[in-house]
C-alpha atoms as a PDB file:
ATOM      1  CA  UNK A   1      32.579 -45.096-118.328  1.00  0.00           C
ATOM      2  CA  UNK A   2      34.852 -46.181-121.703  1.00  0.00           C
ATOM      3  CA  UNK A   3      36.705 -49.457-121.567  1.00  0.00           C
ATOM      4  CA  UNK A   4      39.333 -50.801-123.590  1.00  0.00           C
ATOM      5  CA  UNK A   5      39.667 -54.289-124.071  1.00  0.00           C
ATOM      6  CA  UNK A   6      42.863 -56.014-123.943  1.00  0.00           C
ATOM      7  CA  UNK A   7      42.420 -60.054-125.193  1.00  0.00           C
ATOM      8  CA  UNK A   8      45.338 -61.796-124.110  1.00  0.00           C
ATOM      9  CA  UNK A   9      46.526 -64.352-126.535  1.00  0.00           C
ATOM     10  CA  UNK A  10      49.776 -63.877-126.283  1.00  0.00           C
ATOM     11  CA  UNK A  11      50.681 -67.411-125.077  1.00  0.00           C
ATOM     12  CA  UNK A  12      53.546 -70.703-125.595  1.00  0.00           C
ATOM     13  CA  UNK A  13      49.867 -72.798-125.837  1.00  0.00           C
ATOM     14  CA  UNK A  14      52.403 -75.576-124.652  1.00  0.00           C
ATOM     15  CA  UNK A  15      49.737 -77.557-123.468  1.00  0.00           C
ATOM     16  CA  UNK A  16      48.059 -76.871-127.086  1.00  0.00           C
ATOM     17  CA  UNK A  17      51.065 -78.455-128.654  1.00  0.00           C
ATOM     18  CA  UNK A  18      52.533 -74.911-128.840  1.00  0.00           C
ATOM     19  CA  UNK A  19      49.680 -74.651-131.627  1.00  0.00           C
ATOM     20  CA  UNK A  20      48.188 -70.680-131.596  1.00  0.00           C
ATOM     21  CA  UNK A  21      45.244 -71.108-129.547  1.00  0.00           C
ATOM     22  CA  UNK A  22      43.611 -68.094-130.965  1.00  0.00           C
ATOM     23  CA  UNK A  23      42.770 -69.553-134.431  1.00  0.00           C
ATOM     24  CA  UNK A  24      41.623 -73.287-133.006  1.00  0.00           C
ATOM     25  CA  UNK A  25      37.881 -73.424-134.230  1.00  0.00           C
ATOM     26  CA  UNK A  26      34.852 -73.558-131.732  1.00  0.00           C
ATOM     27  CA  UNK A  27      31.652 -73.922-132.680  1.00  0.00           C
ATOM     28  CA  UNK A  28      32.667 -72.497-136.670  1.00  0.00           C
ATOM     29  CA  UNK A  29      34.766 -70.044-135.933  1.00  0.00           C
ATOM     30  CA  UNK A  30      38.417 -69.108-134.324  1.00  0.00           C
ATOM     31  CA  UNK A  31      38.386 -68.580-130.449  1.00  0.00           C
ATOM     32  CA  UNK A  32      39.390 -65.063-130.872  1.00  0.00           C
ATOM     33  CA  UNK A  33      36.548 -64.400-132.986  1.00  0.00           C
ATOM     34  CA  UNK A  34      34.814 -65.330-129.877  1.00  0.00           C
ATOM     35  CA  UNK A  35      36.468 -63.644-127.451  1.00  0.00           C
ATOM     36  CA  UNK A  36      35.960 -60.508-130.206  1.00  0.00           C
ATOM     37  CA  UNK A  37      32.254 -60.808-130.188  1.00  0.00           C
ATOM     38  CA  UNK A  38      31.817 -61.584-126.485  1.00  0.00           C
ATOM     39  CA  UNK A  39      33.411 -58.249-125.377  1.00  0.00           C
ATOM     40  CA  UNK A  40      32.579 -55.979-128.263  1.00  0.00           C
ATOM     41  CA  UNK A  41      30.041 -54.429-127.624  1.00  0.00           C
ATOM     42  CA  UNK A  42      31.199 -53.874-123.877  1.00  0.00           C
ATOM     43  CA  UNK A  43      34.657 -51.622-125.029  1.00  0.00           C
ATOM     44  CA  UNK A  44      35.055 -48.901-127.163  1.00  0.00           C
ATOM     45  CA  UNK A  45      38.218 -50.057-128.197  1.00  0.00           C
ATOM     46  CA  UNK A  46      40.102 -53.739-128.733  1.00  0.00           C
ATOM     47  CA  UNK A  47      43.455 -54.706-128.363  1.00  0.00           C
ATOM     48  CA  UNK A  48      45.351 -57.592-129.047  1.00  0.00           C
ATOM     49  CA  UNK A  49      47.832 -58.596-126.722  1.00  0.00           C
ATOM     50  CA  UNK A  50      50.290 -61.581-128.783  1.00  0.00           C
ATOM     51  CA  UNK A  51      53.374 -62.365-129.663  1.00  0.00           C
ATOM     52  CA  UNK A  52      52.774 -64.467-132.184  1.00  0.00           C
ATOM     53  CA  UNK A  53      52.399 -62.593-136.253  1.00  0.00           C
ATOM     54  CA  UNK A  54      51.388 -63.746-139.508  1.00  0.00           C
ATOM     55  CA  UNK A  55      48.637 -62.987-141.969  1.00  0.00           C
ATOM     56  CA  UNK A  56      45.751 -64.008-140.130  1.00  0.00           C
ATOM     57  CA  UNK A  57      46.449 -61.182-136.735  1.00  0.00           C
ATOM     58  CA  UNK A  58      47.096 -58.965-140.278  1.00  0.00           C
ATOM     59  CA  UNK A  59      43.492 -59.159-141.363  1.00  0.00           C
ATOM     60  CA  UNK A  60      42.223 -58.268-137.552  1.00  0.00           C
ATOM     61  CA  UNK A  61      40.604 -55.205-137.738  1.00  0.00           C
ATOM     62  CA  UNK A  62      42.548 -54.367-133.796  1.00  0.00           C
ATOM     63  CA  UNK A  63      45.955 -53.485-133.251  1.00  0.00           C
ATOM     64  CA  UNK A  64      48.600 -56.530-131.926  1.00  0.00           C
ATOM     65  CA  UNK A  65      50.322 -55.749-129.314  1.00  0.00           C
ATOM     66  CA  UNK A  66      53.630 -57.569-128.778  1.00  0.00           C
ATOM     67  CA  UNK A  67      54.950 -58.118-125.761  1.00  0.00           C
ATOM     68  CA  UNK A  68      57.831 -54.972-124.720  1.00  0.00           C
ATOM     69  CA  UNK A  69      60.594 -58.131-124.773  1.00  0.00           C
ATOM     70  CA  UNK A  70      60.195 -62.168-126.008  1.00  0.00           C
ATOM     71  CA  UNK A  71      61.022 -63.553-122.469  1.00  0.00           C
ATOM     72  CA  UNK A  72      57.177 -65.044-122.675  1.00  0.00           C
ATOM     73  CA  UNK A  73      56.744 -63.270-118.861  1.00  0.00           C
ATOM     74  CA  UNK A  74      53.235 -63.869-119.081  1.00  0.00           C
ATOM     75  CA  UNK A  75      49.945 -62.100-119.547  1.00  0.00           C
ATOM     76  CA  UNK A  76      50.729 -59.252-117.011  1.00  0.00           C
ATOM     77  CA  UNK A  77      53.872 -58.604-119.832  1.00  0.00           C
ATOM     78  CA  UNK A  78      50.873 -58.822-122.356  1.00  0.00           C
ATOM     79  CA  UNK A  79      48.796 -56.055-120.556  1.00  0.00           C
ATOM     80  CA  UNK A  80      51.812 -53.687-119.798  1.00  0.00           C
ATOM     81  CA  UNK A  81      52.611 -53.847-123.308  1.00  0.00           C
ATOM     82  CA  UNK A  82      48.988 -52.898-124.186  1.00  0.00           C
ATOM     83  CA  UNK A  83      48.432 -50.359-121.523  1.00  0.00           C
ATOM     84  CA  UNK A  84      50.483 -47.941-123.839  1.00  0.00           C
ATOM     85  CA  UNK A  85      47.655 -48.040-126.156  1.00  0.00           C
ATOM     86  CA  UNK A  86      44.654 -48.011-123.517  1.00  0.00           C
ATOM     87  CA  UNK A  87      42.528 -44.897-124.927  1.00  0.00           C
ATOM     88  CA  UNK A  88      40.159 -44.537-122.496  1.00  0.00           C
ATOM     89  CA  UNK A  89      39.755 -44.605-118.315  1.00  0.00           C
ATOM     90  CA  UNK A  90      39.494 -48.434-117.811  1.00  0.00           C
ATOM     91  CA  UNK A  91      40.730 -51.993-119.231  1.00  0.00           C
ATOM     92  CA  UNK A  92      38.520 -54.823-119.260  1.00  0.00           C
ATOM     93  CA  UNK A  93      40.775 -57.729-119.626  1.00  0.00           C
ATOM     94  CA  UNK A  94      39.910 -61.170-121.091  1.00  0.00           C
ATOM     95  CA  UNK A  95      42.208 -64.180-122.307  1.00  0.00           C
ATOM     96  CA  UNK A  96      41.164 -65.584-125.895  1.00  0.00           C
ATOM     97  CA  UNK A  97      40.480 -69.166-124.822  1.00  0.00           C
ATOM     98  CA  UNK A  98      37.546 -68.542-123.024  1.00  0.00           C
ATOM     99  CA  UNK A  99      34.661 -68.547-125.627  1.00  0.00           C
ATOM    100  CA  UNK A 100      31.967 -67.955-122.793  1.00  0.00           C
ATOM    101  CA  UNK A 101      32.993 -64.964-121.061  1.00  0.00           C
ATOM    102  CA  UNK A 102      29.810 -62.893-119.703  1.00  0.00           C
ATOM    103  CA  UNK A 103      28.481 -60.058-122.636  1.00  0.00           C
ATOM    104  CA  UNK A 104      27.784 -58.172-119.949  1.00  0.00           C
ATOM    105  CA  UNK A 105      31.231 -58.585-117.794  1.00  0.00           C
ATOM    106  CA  UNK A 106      31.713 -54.909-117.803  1.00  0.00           C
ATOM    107  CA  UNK A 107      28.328 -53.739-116.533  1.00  0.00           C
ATOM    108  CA  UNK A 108      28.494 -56.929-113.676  1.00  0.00           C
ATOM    109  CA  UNK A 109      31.832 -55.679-112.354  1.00  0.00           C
ATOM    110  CA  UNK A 110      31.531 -51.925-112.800  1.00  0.00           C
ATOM    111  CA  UNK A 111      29.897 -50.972-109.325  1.00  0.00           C
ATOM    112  CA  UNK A 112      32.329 -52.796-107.366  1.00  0.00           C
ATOM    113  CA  UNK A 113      35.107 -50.310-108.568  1.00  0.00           C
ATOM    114  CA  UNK A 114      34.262 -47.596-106.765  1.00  0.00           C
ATOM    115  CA  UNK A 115      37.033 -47.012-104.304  1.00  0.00           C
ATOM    116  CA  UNK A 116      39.316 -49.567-105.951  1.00  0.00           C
ATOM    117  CA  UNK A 117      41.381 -49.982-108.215  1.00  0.00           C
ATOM    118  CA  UNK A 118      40.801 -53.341-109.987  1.00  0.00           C
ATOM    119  CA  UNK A 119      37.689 -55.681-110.041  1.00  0.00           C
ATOM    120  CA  UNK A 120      37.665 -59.304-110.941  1.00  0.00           C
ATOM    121  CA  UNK A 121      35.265 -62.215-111.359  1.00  0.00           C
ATOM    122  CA  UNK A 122      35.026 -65.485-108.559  1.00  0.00           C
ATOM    123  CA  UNK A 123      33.502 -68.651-108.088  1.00  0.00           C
ATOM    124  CA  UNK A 124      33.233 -70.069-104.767  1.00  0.00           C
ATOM    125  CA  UNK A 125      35.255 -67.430-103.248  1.00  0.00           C
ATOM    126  CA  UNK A 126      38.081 -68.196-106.257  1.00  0.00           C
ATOM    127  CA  UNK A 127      39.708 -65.690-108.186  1.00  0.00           C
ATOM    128  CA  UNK A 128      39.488 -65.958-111.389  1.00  0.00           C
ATOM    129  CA  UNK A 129      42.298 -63.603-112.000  1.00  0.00           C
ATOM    130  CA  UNK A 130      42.750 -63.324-116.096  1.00  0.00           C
ATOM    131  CA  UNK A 131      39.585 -61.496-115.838  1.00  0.00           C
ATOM    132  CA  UNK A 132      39.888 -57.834-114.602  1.00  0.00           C
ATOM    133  CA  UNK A 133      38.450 -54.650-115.064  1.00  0.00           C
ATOM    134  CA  UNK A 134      41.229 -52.229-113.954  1.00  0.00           C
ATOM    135  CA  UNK A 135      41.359 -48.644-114.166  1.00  0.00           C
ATOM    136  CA  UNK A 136      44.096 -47.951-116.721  1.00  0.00           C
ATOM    137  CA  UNK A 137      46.335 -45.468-114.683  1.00  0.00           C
ATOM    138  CA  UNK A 138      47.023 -48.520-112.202  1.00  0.00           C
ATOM    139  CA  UNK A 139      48.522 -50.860-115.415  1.00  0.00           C
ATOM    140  CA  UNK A 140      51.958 -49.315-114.822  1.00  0.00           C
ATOM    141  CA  UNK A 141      52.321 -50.605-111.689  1.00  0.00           C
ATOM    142  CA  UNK A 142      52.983 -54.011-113.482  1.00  0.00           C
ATOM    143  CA  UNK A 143      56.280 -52.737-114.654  1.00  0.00           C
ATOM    144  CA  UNK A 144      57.872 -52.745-111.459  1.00  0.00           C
ATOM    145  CA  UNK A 145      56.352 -56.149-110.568  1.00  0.00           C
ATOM    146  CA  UNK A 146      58.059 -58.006-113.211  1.00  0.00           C
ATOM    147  CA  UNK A 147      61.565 -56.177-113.052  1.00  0.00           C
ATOM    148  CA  UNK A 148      60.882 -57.295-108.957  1.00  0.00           C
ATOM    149  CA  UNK A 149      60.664 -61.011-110.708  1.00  0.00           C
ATOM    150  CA  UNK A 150      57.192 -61.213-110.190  1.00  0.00           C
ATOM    151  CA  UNK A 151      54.817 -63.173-113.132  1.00  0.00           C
ATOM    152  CA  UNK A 152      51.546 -64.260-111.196  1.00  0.00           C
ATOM    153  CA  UNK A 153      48.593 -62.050-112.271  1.00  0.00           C
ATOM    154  CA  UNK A 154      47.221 -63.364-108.623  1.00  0.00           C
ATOM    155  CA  UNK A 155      50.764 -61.479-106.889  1.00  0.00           C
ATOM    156  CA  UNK A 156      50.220 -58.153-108.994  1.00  0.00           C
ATOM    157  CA  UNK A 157      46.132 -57.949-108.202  1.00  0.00           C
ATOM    158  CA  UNK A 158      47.337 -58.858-104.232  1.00  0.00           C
ATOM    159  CA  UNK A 159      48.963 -55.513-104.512  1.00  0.00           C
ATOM    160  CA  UNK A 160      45.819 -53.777-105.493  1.00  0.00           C
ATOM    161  CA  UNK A 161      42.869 -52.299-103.671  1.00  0.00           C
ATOM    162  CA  UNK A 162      40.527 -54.876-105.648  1.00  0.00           C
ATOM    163  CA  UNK A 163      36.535 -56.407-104.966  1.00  0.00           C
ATOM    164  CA  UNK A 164      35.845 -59.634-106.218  1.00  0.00           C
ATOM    165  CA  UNK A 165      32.726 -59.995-107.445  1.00  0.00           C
ATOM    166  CA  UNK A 166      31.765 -64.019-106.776  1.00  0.00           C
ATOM    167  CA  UNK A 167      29.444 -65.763-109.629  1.00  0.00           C
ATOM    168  CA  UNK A 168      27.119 -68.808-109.271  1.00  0.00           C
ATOM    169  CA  UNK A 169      28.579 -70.501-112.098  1.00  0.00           C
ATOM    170  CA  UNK A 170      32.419 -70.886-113.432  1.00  0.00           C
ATOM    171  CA  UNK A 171      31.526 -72.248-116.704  1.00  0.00           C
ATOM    172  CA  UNK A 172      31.738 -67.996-118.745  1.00  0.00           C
ATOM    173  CA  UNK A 173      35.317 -68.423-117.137  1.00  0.00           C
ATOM    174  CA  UNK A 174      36.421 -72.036-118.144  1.00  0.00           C
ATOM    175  CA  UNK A 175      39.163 -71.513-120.818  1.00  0.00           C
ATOM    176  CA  UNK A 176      40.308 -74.644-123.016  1.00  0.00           C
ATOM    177  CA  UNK A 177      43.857 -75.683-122.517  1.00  0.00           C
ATOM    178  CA  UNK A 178      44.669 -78.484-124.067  1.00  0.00           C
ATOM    179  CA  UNK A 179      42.826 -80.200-127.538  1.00  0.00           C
ATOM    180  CA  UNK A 180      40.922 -82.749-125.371  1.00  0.00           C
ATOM    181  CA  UNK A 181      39.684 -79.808-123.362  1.00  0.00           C
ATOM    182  CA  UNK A 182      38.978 -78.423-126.899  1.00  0.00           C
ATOM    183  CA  UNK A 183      37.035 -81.997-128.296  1.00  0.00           C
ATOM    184  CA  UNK A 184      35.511 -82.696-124.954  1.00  0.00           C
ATOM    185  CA  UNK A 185      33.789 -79.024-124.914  1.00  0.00           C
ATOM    186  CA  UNK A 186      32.904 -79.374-129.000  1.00  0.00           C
ATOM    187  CA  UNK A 187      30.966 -82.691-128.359  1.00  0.00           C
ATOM    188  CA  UNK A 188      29.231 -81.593-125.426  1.00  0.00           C
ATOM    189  CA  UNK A 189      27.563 -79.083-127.281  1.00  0.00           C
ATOM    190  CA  UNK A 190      27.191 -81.093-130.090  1.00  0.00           C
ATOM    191  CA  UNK A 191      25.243 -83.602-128.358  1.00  0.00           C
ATOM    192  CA  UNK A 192      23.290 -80.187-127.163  1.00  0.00           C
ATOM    193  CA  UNK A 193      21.887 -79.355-130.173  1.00  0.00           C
END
């Protein structure tokens, strides 16, 4: 079954120094160019959920999506936005810090959506809730979620009928917050090679 992909980088990155986390190199290249390759193959379409514009989102090859007002409500505000443009039965969901994320997300959560309407990745019995593949009819539901004054992705998937598929590892999910995070993760696999 088709997937779009959604990449959320739509983000204050206050922790980043309010720098845009997307273009922050890793290991050569952008984080978003990560996130890019990691789900490719996986979608048949990409979007971009941000906020933030400028010549470098020009030269992406993916629409950007900005968010439907600038009230930075989040990533669910990021998705709704995007789910306008969802093309095909599902929306695999990924933020853009996250240079990691499983290849094969897609294919590992796929048989747990039978019945339900969302699917996301755990670790130890935690959610790991920026990660979801949702089928796209149930991405309007976020609308009334936020104008209720809800913003946890966590409150909106509680909602759901969702599985949670639990991994033996959370390193595909760690994301990189702040630019020790960023350092810390470039010399450890530096000192890897």
């Amino acid at each position: 079954m088709e997937a779009t992909g959604i990449i959320l980088s739509g983000g204050k990155s206050s922790r980043m120094n309010y720098q845009d986390k997307a273009w922050l190199p890793y290991e050569g290249k952008p984080l978003i160019h990560h996130a890019i390759t990691r789900i490719s193959s996986q979608v048949s379409q990409i979007l971009v959920s941000t906020n933030n514009t400028g010549p470098k989102y020009d030269k992406l090859p993916y629409a950007c999506i900005p968010d439907l007002n600038t009230n930075f409500e989040g990533p669910l505000a990021g998705i709704l936005a995007c789910s306008d443009h969802v093309a095909s039965p599902l929306a695999l969901i990924i933020p853009n810090d996250t240079p990691k994320v499983p290849t094969n997300l897609k294919s590992l959560l796929l048989p747990h959506l039978k019945g339900n309407e969302a699917v996301v990745p755990s670790y130890n019995g935690v959610c790991q809730p920026l990660f979801i593949l949702a089928k796209t009819s149930i991405l309007s539901s976020i609308a009334p979620y936020l104008s209720s004054g809800g913003r946890s992705v966590k409150g909106w998937l509680q909602r759901l009928s969702i599985d949670q598929v639990d991994f033996d590892s959370q390193e595909p999910f760690k994301n990189i917050n702040t630019p020790e995070q960023l350092k810390t993760i470039s010399d450890q696999d530096y000192r890897s090679l």
